[in-house]
C-alpha atoms as a PDB file:
ATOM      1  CA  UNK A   1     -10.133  16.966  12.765  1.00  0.00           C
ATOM      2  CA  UNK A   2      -8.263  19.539  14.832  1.00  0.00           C
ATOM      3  CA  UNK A   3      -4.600  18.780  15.636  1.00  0.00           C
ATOM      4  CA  UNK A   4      -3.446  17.955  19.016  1.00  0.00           C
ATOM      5  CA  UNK A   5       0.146  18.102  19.825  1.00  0.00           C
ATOM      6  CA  UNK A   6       1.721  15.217  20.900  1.00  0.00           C
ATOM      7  CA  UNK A   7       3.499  14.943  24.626  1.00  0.00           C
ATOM      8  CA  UNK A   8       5.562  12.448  25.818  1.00  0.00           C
ATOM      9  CA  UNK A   9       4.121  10.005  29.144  1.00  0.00           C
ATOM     10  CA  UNK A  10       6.439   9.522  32.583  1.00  0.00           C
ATOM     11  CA  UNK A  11       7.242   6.112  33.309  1.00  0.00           C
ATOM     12  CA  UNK A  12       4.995   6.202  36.549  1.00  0.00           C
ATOM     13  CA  UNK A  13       1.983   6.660  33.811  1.00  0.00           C
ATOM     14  CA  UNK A  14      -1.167   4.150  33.450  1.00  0.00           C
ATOM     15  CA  UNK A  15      -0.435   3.039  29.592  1.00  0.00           C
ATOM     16  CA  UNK A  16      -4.172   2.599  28.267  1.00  0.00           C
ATOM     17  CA  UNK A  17      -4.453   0.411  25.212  1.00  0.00           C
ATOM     18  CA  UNK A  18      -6.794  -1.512  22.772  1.00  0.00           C
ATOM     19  CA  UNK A  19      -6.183  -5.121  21.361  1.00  0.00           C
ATOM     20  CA  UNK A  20      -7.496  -5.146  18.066  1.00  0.00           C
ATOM     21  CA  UNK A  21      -7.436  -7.324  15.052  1.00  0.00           C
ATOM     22  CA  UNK A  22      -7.722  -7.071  11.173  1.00  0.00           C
ATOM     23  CA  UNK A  23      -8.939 -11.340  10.486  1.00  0.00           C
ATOM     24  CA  UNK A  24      -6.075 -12.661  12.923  1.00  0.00           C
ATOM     25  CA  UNK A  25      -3.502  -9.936  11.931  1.00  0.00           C
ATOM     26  CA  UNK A  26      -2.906  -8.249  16.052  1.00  0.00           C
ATOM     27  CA  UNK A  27      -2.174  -5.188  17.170  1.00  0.00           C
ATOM     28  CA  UNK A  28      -1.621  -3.401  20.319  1.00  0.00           C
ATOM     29  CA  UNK A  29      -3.412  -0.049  19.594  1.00  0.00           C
ATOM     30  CA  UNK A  30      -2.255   3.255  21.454  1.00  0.00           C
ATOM     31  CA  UNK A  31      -4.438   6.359  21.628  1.00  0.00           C
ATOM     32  CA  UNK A  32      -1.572   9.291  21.062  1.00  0.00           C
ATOM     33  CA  UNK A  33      -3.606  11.914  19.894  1.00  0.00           C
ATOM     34  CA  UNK A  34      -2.656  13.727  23.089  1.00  0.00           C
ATOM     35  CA  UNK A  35       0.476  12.166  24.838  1.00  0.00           C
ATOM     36  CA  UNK A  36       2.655   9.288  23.597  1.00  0.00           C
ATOM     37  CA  UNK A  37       4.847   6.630  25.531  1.00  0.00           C
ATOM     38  CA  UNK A  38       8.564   6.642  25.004  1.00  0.00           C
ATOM     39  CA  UNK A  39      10.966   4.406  23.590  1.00  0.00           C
ATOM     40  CA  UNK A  40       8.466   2.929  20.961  1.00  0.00           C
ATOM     41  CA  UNK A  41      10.930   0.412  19.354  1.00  0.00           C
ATOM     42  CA  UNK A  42      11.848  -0.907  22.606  1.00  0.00           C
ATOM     43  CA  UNK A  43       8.002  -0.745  24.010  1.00  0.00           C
ATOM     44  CA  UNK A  44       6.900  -2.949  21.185  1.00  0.00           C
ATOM     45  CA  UNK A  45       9.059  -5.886  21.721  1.00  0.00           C
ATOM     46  CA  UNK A  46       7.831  -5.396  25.192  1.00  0.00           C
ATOM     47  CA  UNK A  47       4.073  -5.522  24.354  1.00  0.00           C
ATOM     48  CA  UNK A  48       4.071  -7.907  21.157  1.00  0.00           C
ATOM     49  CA  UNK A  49       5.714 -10.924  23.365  1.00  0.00           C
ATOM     50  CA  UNK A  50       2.476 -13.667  23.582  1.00  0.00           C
ATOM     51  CA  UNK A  51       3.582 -14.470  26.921  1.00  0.00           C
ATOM     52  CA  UNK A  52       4.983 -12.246  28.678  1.00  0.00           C
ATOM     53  CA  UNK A  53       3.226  -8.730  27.464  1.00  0.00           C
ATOM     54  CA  UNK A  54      -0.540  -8.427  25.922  1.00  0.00           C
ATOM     55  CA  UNK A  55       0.493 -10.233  23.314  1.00  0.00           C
ATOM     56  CA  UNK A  56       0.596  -8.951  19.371  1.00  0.00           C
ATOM     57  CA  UNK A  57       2.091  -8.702  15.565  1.00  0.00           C
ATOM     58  CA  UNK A  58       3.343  -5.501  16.991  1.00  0.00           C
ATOM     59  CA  UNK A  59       1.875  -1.755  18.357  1.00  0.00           C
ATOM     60  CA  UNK A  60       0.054   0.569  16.181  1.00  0.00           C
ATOM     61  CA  UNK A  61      -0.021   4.497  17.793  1.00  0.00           C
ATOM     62  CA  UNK A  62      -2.759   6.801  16.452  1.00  0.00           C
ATOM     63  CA  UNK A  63      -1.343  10.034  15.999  1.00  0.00           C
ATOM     64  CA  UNK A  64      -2.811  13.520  14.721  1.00  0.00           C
ATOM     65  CA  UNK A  65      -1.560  14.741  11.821  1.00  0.00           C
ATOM     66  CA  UNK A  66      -1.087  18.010   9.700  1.00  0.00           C
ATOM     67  CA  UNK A  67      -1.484  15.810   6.202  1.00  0.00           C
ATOM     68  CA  UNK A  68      -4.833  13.893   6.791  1.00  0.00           C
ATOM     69  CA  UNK A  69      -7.617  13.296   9.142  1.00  0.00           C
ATOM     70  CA  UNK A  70      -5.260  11.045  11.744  1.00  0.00           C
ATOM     71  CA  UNK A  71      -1.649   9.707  11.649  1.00  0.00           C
ATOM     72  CA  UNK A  72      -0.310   5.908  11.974  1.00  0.00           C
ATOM     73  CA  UNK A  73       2.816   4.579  12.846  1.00  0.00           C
ATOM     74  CA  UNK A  74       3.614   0.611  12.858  1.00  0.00           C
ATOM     75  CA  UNK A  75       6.320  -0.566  15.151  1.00  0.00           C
ATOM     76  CA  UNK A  76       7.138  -4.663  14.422  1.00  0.00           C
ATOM     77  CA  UNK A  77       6.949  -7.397  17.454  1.00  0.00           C
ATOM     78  CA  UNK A  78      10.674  -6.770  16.944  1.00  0.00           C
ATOM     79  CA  UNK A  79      10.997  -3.489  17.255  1.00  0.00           C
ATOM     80  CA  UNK A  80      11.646  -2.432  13.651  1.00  0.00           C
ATOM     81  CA  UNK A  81       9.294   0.180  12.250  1.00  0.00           C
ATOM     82  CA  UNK A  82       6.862  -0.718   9.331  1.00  0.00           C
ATOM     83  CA  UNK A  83       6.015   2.429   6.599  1.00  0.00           C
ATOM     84  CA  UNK A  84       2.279   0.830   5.981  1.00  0.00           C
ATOM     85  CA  UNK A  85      -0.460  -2.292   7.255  1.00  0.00           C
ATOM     86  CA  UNK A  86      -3.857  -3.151   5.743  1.00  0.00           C
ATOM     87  CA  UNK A  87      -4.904  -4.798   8.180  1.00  0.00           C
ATOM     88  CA  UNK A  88      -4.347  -1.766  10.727  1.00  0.00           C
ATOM     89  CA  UNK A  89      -5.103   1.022   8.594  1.00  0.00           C
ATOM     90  CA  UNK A  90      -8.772  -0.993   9.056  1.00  0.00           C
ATOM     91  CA  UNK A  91      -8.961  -0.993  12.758  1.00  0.00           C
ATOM     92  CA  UNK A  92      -7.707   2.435  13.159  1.00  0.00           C
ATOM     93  CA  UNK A  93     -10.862   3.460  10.927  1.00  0.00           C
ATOM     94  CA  UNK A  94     -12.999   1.512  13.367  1.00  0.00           C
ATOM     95  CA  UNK A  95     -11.048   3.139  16.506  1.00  0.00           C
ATOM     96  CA  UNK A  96     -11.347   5.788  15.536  1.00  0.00           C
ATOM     97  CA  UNK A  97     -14.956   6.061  14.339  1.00  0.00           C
ATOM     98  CA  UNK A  98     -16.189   3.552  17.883  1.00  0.00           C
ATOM     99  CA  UNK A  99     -14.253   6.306  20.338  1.00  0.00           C
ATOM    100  CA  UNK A 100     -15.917   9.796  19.061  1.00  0.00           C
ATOM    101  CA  UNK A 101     -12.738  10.943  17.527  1.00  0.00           C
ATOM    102  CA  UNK A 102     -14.580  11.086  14.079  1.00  0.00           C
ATOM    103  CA  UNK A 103     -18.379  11.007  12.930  1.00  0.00           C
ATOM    104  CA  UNK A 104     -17.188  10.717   9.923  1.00  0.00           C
ATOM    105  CA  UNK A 105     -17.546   7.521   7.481  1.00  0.00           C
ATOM    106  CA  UNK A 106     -14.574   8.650   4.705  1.00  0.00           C
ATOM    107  CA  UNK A 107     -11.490   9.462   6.342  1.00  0.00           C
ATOM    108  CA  UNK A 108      -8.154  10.151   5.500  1.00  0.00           C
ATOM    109  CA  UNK A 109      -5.077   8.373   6.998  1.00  0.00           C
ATOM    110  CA  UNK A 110      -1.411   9.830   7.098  1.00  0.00           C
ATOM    111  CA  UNK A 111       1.188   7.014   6.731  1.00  0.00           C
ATOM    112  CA  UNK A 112       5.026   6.669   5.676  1.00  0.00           C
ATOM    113  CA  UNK A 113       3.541   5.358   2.446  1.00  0.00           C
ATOM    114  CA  UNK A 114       1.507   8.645   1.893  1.00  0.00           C
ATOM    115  CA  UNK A 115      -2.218   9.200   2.309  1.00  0.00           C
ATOM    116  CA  UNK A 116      -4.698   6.920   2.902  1.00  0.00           C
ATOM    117  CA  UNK A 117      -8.288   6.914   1.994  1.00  0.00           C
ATOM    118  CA  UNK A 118     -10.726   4.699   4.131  1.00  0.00           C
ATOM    119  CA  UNK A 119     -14.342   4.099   3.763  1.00  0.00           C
ATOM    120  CA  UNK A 120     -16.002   3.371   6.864  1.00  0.00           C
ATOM    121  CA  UNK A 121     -19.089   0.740   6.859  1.00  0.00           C
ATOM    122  CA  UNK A 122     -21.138   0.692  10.438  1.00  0.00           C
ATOM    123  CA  UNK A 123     -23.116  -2.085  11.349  1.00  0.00           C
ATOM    124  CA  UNK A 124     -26.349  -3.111  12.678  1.00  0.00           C
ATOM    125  CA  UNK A 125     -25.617  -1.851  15.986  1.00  0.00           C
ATOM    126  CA  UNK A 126     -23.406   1.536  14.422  1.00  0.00           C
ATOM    127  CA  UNK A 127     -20.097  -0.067  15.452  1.00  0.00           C
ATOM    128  CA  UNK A 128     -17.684  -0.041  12.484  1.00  0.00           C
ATOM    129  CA  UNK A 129     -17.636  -3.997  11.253  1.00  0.00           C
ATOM    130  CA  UNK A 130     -15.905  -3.829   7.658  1.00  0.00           C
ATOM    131  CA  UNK A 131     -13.172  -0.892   6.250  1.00  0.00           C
ATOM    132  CA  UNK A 132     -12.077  -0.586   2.191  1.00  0.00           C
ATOM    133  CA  UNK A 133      -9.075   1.299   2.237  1.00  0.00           C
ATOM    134  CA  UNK A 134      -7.755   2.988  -0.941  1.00  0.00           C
ATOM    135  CA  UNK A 135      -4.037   1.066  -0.748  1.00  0.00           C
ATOM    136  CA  UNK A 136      -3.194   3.240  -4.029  1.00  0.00           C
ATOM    137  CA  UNK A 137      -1.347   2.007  -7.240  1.00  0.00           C
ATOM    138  CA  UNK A 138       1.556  -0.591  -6.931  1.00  0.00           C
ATOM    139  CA  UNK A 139       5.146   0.026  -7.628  1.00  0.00           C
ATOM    140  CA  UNK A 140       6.813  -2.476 -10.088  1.00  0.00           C
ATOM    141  CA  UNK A 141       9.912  -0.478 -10.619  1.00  0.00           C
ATOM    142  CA  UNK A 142      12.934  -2.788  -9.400  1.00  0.00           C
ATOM    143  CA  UNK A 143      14.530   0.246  -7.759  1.00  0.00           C
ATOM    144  CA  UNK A 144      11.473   1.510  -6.223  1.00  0.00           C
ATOM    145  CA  UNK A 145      10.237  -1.631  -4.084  1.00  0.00           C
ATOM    146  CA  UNK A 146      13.167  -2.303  -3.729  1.00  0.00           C
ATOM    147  CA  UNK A 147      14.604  -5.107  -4.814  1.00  0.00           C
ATOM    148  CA  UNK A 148      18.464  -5.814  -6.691  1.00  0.00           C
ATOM    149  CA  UNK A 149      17.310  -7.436  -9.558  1.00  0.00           C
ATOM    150  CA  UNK A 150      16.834  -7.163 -13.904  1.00  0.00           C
ATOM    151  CA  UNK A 151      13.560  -7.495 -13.302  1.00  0.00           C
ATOM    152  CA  UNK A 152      10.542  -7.606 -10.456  1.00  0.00           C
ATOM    153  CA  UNK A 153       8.380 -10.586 -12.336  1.00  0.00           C
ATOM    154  CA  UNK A 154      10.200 -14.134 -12.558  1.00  0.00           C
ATOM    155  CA  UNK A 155      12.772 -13.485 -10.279  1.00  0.00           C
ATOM    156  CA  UNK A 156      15.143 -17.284  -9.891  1.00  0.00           C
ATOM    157  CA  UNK A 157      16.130 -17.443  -6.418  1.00  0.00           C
ATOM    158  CA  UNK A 158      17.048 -20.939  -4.792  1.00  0.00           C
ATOM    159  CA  UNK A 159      17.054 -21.614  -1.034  1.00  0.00           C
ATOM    160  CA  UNK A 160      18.476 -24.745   0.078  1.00  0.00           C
ATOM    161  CA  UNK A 161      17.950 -26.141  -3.162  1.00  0.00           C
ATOM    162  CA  UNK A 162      14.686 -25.265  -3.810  1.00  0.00           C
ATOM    163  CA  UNK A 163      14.062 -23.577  -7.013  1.00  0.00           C
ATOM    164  CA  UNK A 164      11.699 -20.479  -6.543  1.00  0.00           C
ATOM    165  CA  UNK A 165      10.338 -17.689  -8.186  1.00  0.00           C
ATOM    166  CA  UNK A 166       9.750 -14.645  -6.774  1.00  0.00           C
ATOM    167  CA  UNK A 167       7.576 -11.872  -7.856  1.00  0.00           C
ATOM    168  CA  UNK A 168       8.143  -8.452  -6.322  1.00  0.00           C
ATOM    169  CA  UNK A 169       5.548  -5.971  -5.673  1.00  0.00           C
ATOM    170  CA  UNK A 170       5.475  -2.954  -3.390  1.00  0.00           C
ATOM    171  CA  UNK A 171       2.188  -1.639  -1.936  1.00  0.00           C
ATOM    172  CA  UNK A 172       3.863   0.959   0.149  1.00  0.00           C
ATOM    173  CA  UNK A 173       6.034  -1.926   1.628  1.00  0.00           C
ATOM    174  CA  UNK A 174       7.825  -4.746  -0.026  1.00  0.00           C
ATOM    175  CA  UNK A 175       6.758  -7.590  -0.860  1.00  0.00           C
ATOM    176  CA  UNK A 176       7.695 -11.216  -2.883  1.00  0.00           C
ATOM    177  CA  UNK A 177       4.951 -13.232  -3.804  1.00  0.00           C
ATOM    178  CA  UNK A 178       5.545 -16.849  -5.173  1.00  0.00           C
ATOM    179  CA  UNK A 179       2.568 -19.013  -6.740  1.00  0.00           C
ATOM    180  CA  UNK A 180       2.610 -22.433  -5.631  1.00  0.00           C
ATOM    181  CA  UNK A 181       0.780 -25.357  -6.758  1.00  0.00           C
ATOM    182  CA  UNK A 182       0.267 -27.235  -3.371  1.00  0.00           C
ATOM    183  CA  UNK A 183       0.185 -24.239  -0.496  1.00  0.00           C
ATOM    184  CA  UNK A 184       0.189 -27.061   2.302  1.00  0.00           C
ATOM    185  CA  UNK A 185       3.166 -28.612   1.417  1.00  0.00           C
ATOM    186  CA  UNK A 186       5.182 -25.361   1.902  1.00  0.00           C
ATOM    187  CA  UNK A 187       7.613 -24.389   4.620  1.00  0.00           C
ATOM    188  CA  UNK A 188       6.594 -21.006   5.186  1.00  0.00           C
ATOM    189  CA  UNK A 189       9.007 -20.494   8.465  1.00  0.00           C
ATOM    190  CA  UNK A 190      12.082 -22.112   6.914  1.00  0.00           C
ATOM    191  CA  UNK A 191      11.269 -20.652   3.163  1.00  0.00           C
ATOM    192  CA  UNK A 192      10.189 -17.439   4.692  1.00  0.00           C
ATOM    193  CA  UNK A 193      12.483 -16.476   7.300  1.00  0.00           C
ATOM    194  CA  UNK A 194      15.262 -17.014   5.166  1.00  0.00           C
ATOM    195  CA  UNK A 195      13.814 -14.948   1.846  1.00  0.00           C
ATOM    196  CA  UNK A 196      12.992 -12.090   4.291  1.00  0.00           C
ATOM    197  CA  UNK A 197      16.190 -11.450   4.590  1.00  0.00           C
ATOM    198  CA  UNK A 198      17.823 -12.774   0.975  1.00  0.00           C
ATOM    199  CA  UNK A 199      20.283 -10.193  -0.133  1.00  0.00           C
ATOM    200  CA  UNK A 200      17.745  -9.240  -3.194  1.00  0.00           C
ATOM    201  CA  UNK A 201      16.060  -7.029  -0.678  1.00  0.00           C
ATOM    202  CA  UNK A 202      17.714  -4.145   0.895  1.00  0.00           C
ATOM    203  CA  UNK A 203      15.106  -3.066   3.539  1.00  0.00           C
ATOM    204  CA  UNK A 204      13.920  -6.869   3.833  1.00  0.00           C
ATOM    205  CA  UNK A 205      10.623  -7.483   2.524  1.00  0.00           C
ATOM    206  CA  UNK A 206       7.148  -9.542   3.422  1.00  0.00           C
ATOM    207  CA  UNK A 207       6.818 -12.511   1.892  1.00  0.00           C
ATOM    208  CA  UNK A 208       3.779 -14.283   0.573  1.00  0.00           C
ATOM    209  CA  UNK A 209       3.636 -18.065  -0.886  1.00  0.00           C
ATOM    210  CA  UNK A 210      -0.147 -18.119  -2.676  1.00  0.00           C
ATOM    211  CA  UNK A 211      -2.098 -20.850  -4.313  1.00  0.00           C
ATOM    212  CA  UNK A 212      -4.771 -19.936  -7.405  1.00  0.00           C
ATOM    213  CA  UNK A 213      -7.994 -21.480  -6.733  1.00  0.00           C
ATOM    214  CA  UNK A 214      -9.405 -19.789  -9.516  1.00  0.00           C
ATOM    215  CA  UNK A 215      -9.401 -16.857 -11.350  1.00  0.00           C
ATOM    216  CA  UNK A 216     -11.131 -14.586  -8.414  1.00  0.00           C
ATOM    217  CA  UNK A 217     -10.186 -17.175  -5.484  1.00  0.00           C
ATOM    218  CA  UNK A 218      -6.223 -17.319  -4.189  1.00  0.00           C
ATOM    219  CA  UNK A 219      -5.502 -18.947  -0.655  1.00  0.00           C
ATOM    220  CA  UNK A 220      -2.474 -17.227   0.952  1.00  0.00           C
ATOM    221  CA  UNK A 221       0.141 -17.575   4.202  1.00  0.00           C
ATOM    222  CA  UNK A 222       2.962 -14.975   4.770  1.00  0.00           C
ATOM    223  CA  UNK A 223       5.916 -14.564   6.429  1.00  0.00           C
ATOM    224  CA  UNK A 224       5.437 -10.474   7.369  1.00  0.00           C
ATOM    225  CA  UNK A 225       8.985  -8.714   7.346  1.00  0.00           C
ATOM    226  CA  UNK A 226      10.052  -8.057  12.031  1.00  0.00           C
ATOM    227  CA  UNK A 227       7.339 -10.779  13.285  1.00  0.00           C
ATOM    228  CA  UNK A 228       7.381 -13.716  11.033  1.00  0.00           C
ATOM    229  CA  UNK A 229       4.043 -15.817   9.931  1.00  0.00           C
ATOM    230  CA  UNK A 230       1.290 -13.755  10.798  1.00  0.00           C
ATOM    231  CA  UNK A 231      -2.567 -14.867  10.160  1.00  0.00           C
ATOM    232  CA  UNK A 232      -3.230 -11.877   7.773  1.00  0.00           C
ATOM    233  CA  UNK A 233      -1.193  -8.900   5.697  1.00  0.00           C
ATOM    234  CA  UNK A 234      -3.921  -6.550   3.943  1.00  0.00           C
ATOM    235  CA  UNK A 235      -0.870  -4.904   1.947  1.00  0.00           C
ATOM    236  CA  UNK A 236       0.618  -8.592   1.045  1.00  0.00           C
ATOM    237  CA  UNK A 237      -3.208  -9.223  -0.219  1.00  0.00           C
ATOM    238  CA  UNK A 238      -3.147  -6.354  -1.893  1.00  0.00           C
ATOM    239  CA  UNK A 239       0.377  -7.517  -3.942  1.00  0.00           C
ATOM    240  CA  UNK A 240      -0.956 -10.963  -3.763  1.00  0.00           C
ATOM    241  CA  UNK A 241      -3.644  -9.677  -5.996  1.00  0.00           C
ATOM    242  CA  UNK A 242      -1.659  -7.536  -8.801  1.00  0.00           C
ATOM    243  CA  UNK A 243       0.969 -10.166  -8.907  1.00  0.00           C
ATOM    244  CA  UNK A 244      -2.420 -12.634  -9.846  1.00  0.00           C
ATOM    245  CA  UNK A 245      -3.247 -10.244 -11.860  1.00  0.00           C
ATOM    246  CA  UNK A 246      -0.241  -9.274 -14.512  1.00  0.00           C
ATOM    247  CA  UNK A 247       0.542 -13.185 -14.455  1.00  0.00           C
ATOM    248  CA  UNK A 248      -2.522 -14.197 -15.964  1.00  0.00           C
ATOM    249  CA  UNK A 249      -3.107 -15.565 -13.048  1.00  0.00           C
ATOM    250  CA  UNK A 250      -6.759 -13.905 -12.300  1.00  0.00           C
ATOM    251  CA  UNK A 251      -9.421 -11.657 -13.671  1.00  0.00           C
ATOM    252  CA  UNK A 252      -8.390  -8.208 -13.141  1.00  0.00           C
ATOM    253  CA  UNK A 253     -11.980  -6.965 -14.140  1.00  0.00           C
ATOM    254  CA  UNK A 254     -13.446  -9.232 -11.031  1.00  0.00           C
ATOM    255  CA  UNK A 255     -12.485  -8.704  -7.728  1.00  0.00           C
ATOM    256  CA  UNK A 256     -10.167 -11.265  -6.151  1.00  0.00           C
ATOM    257  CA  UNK A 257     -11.670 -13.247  -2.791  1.00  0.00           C
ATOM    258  CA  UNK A 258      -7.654 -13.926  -1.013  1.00  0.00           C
ATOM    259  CA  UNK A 259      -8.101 -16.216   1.878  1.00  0.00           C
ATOM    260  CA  UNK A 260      -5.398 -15.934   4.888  1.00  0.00           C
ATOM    261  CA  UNK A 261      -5.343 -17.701   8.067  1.00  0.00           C
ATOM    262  CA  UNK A 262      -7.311 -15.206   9.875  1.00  0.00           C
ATOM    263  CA  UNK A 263     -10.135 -14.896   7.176  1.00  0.00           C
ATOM    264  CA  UNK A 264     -11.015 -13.262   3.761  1.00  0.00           C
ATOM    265  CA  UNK A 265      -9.868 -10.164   2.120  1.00  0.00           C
ATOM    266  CA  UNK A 266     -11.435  -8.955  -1.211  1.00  0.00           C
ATOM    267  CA  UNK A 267      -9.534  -7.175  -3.605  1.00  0.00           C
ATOM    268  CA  UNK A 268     -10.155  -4.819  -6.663  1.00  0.00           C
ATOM    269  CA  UNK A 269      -8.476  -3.646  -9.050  1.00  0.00           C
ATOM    270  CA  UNK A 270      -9.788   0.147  -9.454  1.00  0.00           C
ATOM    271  CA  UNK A 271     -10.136   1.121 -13.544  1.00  0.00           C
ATOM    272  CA  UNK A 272      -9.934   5.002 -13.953  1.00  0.00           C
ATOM    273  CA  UNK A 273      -6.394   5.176 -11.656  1.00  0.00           C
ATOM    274  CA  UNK A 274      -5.050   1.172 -10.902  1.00  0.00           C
ATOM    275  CA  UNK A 275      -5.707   1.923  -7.314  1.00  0.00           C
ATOM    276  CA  UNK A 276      -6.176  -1.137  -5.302  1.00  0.00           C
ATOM    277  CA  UNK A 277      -9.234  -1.270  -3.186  1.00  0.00           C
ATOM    278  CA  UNK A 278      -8.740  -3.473  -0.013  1.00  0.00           C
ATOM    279  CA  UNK A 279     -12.538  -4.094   2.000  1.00  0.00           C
ATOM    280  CA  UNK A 280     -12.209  -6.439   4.973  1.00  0.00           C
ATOM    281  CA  UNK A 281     -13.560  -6.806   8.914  1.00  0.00           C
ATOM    282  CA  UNK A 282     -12.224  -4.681  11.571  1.00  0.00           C
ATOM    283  CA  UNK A 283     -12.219  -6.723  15.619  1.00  0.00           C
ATOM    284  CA  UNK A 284     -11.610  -4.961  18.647  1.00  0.00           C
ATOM    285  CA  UNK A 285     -10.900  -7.771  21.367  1.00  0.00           C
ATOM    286  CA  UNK A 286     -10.429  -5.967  24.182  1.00  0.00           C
ATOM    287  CA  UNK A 287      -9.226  -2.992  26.470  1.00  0.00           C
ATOM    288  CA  UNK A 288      -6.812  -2.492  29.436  1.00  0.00           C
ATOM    289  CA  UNK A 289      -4.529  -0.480  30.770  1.00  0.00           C
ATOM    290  CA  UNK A 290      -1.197  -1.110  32.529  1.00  0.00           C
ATOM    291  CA  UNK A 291       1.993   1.015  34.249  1.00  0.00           C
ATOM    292  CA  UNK A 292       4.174   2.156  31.582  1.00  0.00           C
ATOM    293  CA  UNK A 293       7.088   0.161  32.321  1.00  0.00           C
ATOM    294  CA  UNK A 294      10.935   1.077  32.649  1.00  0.00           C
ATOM    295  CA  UNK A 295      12.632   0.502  29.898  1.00  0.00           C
ATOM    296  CA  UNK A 296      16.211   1.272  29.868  1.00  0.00           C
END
């Protein structure tokens, strides 16, 4: 893919965009392979709000890139920048493949948690319909996530008096995943907005309350670190998965079926490097385009 320099868009510009969708996990995406709104932070907030903007978990921009085939960055519906997303990294591989900016099926993806690797599957009608993305090896070092604590495995925290324990797992982005036996009886706002942002976590982190069906089944909901319960989080799958997995929890030589909200994720577990393979759909919902507003 050759480069294109990005340019930055006057306010009096037509922002074009595309809503798209990894199972339930939304995203305003932005074409910025050639020029590139301002203020992204602010723009986000703008664009995320369900009621007053398109509506969204946040914006996604698709960038060139002198690393890898194309470039993403994340902004949260808050405004706070993300380093990686699962779910996104999937519908920029469909974007991308859908608008003739590739013809290519294996692409390569820069992101602030390194490279990427997707494999592109088209469907009946050549449109890409499912993604697996290479989402690399997990860090478990404490310091590395990262998260103040002995340990990342067993970790006691209690929030308004309810004993937890929280397993910490970065897949290019924090996470603490807690095994629960009864997923519906769980207060995944009041639990989650308050663990976010639990002083164990100096960047915050994503936070994912799972349930073991069996040992290749886990149902899932998470609380995703700058927009709060979201329907899907391919990474928080993904550290759904190893956490499963070093527990005793699941197989690790079968690959793990995690069902969100928004759908079903399958996970492997990758033998000759520990990479974990993430496959899943990829939705585009719709296009539009709108004046780039003012944003002071």
């Amino acid at each position: 893919m050759k480069d294109k320099k990005s340019t930055h868009s006057s306010p009096s510009e037509i922002l074009r965009f595309t809503k798209m969708h990894g199972i339930g996990n939304d995203y305003v995406y932005i074409d910025c392979m050639e020029k590139c709104p301002e203020n992204l932070p602010a723009l986000s907030v703008l664009l995320s709000d369900r009621h007053r903007g398109v509506g969204g978990d946040g914006i996604i921009l698709i960038l060139p890139s002198d690393k890898a085939d194309f470039k993403m960055r994340i902004f949260n519906a808050d405004g706070s920048e993300a380093k990686m997303c699962g779910n996104g990294s999937r519908c920029i591989g469909k974007y991308v493949f859908d608008n003739g900016l590739t013809d290519r099926t294996d692409i390569t993806l820069e992101t602030l948690s390194g490279v990427k690797y997707l494999t592109l599957k088209p469907g009946p009608d050549g449109k890409i319909e499912e993604v697996t993305v290479d989402m690399g090896a997990p860090v478990l070092t404490p310091e590395s996530i990262p998260v103040i604590a002995g340990k990342n495995f067993g970790i006691p925290v209690e929030i308004d008096v309810h004993p937890l324990e929280v397993n910490a797992v970065s897949m290019g982005n924090p996470h603490g995943v807690i095994f629960v036996d009864d997923l519906d009886k769980v207060d995944v706002h009041g639990l989650g907005r308050l663990l976010e942002v639990h002083p164990m976590w100096p960047d915050r982190a994503n936070i994912e309350f799972a349930q073991v069906i069996s040992p290749d089944e886990i149902r899932m909901r998470v609380w995703e670190r700058g927009s709060g319960e979201t329907q899907a989080c391919g990474s928080g799958a993904c550290a759904t998965a190893v956490a499963a997995w070093l527990t005793d929890r699941a197989d690790r030589k079968r690959p793990v079926t995690i069902h969100l909200l928004g759908g079903d994720l399958k996970i492997a577990l990758r033998d000759d490097d520990g990479h974990i393979m993430m496959t899943g759909p990829a939705t585009t919902v719709f296009t539009g385009e709108m004046p780039i507003p003012v944003i002071q």
